[in-house]
ModelCIF file with pLDDT and N, C-alpha, C, O atoms, coordinates in Angstrom:
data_MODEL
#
_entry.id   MODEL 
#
_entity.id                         1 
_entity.type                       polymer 
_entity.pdbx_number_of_molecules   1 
#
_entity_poly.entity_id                      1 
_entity_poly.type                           'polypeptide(L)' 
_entity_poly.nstd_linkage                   no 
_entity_poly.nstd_monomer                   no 
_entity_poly.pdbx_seq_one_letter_code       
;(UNK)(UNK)(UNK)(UNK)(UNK)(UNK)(UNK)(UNK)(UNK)(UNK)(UNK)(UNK)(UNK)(UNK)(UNK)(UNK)
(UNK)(UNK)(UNK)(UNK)(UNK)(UNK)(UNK)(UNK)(UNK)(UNK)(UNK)(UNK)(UNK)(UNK)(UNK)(UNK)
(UNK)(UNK)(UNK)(UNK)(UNK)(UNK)(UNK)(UNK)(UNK)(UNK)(UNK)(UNK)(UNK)(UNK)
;
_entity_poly.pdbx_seq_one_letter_code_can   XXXXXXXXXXXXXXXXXXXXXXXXXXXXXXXXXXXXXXXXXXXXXX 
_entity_poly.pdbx_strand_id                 A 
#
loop_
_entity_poly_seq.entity_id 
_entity_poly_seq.num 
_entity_poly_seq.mon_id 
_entity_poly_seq.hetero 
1 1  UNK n 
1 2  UNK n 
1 3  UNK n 
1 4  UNK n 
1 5  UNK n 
1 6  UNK n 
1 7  UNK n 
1 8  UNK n 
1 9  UNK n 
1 10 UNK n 
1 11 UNK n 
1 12 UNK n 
1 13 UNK n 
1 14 UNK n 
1 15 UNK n 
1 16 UNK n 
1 17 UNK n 
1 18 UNK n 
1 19 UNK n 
1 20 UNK n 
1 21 UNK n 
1 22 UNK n 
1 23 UNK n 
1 24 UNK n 
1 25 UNK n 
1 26 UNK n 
1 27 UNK n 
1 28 UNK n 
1 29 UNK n 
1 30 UNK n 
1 31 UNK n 
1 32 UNK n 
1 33 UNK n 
1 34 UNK n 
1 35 UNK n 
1 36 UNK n 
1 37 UNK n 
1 38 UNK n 
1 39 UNK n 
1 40 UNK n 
1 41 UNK n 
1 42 UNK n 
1 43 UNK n 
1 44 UNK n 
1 45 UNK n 
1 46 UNK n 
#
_struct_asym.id          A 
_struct_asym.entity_id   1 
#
loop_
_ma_qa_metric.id 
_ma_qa_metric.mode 
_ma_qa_metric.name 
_ma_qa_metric.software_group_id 
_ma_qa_metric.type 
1 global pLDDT . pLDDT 
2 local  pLDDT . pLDDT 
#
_ma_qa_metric_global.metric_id      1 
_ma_qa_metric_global.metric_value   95.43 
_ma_qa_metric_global.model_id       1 
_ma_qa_metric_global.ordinal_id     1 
#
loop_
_ma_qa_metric_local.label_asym_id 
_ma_qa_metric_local.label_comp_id 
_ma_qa_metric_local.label_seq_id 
_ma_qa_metric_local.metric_id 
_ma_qa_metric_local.metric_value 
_ma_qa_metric_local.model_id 
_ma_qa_metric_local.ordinal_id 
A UNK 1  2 98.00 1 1  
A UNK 2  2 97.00 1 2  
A UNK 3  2 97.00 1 3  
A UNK 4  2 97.00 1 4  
A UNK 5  2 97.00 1 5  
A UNK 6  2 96.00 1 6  
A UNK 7  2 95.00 1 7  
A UNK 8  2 94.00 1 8  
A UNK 9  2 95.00 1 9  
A UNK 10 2 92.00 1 10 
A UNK 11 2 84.00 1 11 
A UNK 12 2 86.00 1 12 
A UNK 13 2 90.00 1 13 
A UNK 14 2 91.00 1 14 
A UNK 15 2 93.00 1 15 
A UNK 16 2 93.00 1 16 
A UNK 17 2 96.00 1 17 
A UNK 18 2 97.00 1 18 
A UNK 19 2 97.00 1 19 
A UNK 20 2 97.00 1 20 
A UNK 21 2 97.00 1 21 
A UNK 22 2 97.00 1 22 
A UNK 23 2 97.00 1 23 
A UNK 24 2 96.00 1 24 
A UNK 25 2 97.00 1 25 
A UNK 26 2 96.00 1 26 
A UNK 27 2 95.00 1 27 
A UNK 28 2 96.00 1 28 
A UNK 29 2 93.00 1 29 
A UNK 30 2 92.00 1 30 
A UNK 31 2 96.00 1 31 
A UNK 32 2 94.00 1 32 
A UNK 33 2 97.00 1 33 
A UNK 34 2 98.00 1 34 
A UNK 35 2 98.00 1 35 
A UNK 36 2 98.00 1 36 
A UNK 37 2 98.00 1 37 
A UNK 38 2 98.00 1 38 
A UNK 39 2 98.00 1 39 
A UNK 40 2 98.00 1 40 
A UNK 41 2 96.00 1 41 
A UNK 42 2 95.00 1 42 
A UNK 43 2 95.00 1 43 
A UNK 44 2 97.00 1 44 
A UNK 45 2 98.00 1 45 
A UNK 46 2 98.00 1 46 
#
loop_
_atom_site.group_PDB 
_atom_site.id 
_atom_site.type_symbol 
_atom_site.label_atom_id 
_atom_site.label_alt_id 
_atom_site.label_comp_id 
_atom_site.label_asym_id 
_atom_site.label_entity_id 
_atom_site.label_seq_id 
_atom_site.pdbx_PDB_ins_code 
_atom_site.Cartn_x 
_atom_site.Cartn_y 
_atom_site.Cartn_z 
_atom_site.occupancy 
_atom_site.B_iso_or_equiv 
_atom_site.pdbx_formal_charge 
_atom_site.auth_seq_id 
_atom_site.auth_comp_id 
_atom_site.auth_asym_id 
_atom_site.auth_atom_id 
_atom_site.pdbx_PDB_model_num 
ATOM 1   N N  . UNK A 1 1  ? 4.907   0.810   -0.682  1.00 98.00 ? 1  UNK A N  1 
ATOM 2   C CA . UNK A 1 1  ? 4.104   1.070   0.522   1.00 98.00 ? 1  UNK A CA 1 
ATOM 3   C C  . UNK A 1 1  ? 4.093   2.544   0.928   1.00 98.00 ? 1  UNK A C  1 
ATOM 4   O O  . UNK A 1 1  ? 3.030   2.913   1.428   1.00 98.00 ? 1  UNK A O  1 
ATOM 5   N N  . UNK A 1 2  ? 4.805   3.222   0.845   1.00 97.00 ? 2  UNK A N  1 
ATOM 6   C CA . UNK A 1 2  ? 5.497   4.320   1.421   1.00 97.00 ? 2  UNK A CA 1 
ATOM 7   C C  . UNK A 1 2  ? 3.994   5.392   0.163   1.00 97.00 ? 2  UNK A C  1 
ATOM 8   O O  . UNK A 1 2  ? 2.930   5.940   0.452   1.00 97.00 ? 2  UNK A O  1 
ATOM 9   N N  . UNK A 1 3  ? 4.457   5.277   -0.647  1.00 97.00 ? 3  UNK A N  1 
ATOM 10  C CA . UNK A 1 3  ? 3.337   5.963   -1.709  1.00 97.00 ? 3  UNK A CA 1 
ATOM 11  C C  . UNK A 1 3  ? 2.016   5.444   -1.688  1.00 97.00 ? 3  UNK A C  1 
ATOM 12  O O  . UNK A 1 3  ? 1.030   5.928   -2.243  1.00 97.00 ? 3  UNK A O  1 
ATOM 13  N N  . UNK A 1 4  ? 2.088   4.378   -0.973  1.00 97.00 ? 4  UNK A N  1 
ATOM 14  C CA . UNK A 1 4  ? 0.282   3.669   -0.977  1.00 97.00 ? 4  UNK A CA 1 
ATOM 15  C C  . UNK A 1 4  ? -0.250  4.511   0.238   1.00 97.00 ? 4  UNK A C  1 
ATOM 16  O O  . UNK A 1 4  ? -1.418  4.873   0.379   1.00 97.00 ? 4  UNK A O  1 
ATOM 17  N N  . UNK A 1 5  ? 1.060   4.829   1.309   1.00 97.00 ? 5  UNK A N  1 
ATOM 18  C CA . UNK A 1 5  ? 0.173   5.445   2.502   1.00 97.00 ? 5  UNK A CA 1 
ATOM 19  C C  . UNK A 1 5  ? -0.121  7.130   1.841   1.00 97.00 ? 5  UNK A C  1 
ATOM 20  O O  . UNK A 1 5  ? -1.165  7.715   2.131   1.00 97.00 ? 5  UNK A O  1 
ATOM 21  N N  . UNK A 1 6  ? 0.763   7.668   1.090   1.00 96.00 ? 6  UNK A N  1 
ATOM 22  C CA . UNK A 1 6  ? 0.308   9.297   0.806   1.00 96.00 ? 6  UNK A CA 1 
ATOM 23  C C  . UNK A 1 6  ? -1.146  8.900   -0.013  1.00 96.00 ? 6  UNK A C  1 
ATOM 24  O O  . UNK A 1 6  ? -1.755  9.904   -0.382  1.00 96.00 ? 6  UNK A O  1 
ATOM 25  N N  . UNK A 1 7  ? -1.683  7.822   -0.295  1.00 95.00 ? 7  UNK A N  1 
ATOM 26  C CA . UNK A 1 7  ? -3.115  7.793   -1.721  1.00 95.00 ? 7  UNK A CA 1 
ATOM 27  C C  . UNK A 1 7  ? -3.829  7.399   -0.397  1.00 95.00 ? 7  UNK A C  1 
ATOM 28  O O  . UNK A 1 7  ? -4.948  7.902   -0.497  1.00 95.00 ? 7  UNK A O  1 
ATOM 29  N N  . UNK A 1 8  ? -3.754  6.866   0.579   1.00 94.00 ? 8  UNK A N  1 
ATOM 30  C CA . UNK A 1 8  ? -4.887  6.553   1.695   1.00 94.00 ? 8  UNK A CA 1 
ATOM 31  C C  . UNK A 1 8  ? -4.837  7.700   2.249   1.00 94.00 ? 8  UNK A C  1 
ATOM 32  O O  . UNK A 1 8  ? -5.968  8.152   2.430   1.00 94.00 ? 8  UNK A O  1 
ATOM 33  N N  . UNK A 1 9  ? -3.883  8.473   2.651   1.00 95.00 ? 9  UNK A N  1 
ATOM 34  C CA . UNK A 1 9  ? -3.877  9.630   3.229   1.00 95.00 ? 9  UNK A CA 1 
ATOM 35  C C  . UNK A 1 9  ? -4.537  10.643  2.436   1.00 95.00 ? 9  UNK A C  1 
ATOM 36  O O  . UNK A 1 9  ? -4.602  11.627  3.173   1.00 95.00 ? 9  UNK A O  1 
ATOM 37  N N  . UNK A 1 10 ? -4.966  10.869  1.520   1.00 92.00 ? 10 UNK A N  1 
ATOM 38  C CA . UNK A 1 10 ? -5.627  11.271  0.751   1.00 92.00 ? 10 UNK A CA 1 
ATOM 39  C C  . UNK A 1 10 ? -6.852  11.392  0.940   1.00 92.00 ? 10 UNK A C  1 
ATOM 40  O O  . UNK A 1 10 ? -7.539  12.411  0.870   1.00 92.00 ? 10 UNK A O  1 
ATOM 41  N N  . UNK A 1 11 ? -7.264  9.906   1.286   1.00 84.00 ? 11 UNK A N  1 
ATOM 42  C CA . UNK A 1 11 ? -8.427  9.547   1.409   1.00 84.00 ? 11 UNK A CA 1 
ATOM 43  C C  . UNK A 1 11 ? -9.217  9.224   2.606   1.00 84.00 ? 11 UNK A C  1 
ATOM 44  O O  . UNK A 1 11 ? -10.447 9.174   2.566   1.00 84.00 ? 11 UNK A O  1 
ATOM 45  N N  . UNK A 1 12 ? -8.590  9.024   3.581   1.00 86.00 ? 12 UNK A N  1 
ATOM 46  C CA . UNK A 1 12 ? -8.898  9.182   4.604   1.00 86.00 ? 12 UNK A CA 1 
ATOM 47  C C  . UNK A 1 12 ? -8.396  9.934   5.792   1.00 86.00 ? 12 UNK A C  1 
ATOM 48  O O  . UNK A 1 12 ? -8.786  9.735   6.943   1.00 86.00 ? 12 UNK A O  1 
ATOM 49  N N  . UNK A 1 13 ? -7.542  10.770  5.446   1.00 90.00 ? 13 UNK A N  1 
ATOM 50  C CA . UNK A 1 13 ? -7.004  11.931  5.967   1.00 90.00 ? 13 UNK A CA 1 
ATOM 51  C C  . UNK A 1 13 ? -6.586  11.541  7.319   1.00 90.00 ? 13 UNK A C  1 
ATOM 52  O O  . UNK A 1 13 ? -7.115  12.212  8.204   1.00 90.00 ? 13 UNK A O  1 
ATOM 53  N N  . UNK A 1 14 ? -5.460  10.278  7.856   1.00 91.00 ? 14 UNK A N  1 
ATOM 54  C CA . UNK A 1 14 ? -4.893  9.698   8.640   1.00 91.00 ? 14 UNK A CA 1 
ATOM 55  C C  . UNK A 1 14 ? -3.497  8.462   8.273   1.00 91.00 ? 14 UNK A C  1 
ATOM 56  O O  . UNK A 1 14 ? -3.429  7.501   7.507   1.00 91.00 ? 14 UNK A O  1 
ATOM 57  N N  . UNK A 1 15 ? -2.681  8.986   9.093   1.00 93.00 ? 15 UNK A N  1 
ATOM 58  C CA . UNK A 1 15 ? -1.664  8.890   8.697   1.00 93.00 ? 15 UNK A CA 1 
ATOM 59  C C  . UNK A 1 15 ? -1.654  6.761   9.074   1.00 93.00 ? 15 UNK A C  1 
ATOM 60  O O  . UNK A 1 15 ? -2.247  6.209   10.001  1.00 93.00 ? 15 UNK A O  1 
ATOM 61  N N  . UNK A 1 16 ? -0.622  5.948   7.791   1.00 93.00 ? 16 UNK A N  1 
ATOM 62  C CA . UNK A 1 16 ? -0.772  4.594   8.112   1.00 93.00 ? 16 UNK A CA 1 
ATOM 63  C C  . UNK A 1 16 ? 0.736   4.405   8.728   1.00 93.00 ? 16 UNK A C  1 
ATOM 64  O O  . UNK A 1 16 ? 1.701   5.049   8.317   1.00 93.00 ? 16 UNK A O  1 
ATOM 65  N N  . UNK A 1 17 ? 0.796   3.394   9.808   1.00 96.00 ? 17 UNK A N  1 
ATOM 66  C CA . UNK A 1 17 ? 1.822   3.418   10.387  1.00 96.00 ? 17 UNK A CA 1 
ATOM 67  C C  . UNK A 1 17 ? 3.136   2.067   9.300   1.00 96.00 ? 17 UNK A C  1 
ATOM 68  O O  . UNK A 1 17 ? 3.212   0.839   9.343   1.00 96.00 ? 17 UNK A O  1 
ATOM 69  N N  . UNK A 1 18 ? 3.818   2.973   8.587   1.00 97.00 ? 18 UNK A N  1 
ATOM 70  C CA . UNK A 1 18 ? 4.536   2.263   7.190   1.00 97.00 ? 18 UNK A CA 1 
ATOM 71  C C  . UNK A 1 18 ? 5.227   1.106   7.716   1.00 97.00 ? 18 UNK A C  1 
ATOM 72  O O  . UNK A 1 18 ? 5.413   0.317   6.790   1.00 97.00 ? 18 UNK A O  1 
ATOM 73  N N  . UNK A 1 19 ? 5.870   0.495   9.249   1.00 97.00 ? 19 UNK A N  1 
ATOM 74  C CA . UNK A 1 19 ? 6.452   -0.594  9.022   1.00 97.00 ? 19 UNK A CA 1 
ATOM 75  C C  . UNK A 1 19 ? 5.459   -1.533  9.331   1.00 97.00 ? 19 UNK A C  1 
ATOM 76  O O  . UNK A 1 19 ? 5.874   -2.664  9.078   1.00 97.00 ? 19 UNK A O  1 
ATOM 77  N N  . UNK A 1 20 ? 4.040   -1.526  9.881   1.00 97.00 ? 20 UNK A N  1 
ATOM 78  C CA . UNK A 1 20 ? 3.130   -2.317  10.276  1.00 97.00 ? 20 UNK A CA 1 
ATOM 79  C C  . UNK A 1 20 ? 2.402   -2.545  8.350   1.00 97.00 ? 20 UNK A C  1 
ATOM 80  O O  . UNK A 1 20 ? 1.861   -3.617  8.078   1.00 97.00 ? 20 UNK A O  1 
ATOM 81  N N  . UNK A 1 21 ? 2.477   -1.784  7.603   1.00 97.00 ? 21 UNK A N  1 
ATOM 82  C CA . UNK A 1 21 ? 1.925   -1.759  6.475   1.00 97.00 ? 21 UNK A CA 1 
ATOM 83  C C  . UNK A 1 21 ? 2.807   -2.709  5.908   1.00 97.00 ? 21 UNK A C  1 
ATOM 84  O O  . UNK A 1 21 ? 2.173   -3.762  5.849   1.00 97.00 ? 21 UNK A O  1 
ATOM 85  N N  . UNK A 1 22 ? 4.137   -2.897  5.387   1.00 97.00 ? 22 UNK A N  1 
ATOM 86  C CA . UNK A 1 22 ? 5.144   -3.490  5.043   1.00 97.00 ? 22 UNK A CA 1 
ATOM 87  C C  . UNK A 1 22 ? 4.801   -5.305  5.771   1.00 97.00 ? 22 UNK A C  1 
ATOM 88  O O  . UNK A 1 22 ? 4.457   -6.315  5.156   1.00 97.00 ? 22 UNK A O  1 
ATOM 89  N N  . UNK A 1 23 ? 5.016   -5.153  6.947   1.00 97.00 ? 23 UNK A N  1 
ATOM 90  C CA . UNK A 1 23 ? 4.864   -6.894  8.023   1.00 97.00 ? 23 UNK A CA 1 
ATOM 91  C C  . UNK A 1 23 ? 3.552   -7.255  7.326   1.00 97.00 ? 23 UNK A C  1 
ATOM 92  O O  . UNK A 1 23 ? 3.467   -8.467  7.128   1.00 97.00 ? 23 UNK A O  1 
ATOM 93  N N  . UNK A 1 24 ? 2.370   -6.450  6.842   1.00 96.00 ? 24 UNK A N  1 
ATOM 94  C CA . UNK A 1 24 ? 1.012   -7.024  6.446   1.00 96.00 ? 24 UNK A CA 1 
ATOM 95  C C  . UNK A 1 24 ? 0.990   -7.312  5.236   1.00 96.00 ? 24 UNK A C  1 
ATOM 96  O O  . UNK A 1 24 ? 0.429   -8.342  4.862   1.00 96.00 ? 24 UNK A O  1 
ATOM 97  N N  . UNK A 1 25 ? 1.732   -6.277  4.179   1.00 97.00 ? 25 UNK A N  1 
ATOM 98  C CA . UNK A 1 25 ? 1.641   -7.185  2.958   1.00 97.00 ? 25 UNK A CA 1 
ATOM 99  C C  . UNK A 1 25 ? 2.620   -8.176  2.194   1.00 97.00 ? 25 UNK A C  1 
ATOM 100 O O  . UNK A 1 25 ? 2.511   -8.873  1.185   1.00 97.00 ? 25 UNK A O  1 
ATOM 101 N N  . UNK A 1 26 ? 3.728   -7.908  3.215   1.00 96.00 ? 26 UNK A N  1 
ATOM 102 C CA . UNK A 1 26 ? 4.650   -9.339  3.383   1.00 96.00 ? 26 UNK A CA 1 
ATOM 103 C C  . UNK A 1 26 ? 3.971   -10.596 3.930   1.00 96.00 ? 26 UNK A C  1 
ATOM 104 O O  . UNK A 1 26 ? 4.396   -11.463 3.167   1.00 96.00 ? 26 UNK A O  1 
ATOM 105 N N  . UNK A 1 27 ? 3.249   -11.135 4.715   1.00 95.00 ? 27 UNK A N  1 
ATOM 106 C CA . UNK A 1 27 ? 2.784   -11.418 5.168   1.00 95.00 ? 27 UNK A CA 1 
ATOM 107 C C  . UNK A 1 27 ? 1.475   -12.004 4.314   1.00 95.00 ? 27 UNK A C  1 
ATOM 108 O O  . UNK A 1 27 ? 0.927   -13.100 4.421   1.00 95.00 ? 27 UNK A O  1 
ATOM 109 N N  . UNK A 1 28 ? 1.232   -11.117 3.611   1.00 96.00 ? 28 UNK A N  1 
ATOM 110 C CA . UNK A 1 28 ? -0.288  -11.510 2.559   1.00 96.00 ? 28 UNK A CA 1 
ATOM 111 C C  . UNK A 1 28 ? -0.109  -11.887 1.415   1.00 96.00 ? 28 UNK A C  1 
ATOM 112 O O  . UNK A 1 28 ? -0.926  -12.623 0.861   1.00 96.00 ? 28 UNK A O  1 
ATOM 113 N N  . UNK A 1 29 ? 1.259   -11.362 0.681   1.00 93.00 ? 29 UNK A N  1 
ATOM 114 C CA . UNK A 1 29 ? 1.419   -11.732 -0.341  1.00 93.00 ? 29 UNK A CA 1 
ATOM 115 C C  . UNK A 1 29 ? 2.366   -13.309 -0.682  1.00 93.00 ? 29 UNK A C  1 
ATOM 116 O O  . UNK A 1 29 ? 2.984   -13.648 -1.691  1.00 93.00 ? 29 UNK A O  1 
ATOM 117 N N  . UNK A 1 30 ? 2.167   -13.937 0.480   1.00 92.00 ? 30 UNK A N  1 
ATOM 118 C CA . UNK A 1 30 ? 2.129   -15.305 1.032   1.00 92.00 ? 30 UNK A CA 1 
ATOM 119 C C  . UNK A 1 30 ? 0.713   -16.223 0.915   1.00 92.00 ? 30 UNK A C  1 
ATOM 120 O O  . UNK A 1 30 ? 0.586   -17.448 0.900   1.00 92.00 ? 30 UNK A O  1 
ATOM 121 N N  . UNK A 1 31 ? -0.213  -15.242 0.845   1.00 96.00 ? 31 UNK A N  1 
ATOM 122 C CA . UNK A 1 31 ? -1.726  -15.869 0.922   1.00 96.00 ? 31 UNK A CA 1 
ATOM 123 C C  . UNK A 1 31 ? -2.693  -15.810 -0.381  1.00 96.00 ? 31 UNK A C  1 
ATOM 124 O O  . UNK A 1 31 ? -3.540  -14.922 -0.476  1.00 96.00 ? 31 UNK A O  1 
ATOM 125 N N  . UNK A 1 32 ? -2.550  -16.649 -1.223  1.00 94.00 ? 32 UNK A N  1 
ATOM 126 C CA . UNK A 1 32 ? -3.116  -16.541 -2.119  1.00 94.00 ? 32 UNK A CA 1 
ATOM 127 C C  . UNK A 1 32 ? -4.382  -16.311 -2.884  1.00 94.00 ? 32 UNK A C  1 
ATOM 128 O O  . UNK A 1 32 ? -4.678  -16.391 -4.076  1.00 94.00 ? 32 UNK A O  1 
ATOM 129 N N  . UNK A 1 33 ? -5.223  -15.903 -1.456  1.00 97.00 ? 33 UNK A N  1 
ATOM 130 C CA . UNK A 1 33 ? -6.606  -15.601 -1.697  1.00 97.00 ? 33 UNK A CA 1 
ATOM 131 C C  . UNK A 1 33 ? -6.503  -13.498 -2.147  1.00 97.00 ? 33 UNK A C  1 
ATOM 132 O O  . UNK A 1 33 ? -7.421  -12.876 -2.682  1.00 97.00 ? 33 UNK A O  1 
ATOM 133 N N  . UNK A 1 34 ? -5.193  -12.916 -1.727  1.00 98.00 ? 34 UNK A N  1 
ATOM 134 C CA . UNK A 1 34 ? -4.972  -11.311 -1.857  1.00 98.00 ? 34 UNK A CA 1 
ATOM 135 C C  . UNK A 1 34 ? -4.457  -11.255 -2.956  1.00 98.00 ? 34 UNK A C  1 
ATOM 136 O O  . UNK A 1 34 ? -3.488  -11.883 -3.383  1.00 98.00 ? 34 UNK A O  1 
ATOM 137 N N  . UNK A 1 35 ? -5.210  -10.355 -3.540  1.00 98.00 ? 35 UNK A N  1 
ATOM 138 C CA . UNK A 1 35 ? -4.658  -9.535  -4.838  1.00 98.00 ? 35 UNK A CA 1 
ATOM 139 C C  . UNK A 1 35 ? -3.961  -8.242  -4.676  1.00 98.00 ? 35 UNK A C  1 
ATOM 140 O O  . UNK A 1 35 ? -4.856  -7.418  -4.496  1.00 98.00 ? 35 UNK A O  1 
ATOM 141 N N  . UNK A 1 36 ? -3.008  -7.751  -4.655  1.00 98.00 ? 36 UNK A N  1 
ATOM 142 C CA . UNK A 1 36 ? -2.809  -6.096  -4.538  1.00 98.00 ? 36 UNK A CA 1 
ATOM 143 C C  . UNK A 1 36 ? -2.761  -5.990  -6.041  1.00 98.00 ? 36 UNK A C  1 
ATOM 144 O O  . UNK A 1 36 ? -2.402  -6.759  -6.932  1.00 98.00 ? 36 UNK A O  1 
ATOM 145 N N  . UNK A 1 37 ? -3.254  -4.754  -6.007  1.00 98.00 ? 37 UNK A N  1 
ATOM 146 C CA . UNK A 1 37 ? -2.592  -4.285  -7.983  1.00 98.00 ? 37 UNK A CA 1 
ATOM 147 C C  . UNK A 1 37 ? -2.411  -2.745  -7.135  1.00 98.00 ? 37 UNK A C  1 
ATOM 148 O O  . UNK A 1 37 ? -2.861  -2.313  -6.074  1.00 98.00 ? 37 UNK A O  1 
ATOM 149 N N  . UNK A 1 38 ? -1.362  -2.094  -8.381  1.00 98.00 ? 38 UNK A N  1 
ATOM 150 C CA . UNK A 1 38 ? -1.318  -0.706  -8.185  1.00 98.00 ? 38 UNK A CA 1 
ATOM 151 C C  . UNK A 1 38 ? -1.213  0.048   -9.885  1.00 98.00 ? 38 UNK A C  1 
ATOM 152 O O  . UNK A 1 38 ? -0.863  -0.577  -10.887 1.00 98.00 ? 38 UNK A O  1 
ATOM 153 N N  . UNK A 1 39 ? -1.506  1.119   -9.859  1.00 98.00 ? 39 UNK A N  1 
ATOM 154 C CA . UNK A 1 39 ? -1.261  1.895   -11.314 1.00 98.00 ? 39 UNK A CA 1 
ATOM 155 C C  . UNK A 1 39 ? 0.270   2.483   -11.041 1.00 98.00 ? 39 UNK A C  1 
ATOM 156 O O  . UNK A 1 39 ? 0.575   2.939   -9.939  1.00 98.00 ? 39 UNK A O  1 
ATOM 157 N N  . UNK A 1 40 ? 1.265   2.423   -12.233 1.00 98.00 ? 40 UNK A N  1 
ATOM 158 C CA . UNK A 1 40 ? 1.876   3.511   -11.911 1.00 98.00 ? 40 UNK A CA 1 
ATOM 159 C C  . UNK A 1 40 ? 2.326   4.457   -13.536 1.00 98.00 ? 40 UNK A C  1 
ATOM 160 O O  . UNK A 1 40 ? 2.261   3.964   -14.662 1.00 98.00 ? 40 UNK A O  1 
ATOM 161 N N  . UNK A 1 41 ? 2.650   5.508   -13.286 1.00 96.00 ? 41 UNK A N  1 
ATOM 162 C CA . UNK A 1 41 ? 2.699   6.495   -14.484 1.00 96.00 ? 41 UNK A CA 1 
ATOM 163 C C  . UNK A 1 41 ? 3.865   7.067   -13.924 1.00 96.00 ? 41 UNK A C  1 
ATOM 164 O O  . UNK A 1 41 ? 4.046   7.553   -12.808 1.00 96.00 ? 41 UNK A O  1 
ATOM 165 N N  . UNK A 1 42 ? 4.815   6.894   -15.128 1.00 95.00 ? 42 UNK A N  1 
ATOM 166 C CA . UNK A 1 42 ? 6.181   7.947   -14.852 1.00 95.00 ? 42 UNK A CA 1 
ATOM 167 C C  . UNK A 1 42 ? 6.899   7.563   -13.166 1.00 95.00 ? 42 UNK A C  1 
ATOM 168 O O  . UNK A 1 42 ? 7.605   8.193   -12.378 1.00 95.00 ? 42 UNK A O  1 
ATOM 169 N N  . UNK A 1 43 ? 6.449   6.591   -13.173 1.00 95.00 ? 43 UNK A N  1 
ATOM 170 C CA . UNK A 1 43 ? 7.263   5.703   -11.949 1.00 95.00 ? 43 UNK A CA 1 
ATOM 171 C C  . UNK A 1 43 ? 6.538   5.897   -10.694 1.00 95.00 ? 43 UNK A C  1 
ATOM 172 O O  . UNK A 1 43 ? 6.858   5.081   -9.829  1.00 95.00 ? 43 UNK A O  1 
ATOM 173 N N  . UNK A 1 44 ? 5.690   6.714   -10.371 1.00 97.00 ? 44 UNK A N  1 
ATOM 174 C CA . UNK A 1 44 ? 4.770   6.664   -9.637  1.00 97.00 ? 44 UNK A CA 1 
ATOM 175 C C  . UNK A 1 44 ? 3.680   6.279   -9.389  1.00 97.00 ? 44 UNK A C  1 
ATOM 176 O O  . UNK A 1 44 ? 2.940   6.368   -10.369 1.00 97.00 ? 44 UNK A O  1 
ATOM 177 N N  . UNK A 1 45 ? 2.958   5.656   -8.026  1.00 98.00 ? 45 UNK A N  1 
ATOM 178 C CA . UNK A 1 45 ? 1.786   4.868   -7.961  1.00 98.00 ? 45 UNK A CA 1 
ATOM 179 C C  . UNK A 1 45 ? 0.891   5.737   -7.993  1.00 98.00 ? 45 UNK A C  1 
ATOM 180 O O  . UNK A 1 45 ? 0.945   6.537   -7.060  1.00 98.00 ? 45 UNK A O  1 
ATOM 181 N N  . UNK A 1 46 ? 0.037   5.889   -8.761  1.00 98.00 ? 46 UNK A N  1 
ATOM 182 C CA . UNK A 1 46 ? -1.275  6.891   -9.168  1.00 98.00 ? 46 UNK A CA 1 
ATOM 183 C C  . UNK A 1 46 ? -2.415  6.340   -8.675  1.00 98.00 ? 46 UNK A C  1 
ATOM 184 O O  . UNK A 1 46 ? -3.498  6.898   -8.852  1.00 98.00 ? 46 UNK A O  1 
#
């Protein structure tokens, strides 16, 4: 999560508030209609 908010921050140039990000995809990845995927290279999410 913590590296998903620096790639939105990126992109929308506003900061995500990380423990409300964490409660939501705890929370979702309970719900089987959400997919998250992430890339990562050399241990980082790209």
């Amino acid at each position: 999560i913590e590296s998903l908010s620096e790639l939105y921050y990126q992109f929308w140039n506003e900061n995500s508030d990380i423990q409300k990000m964490k409660s939501k995809l705890t929370l979702l990845h309970n719900n089987e209609a959400y997919i998250f995927l992430c890339a990562i290279e050399n241990e980082k999410l790209i």
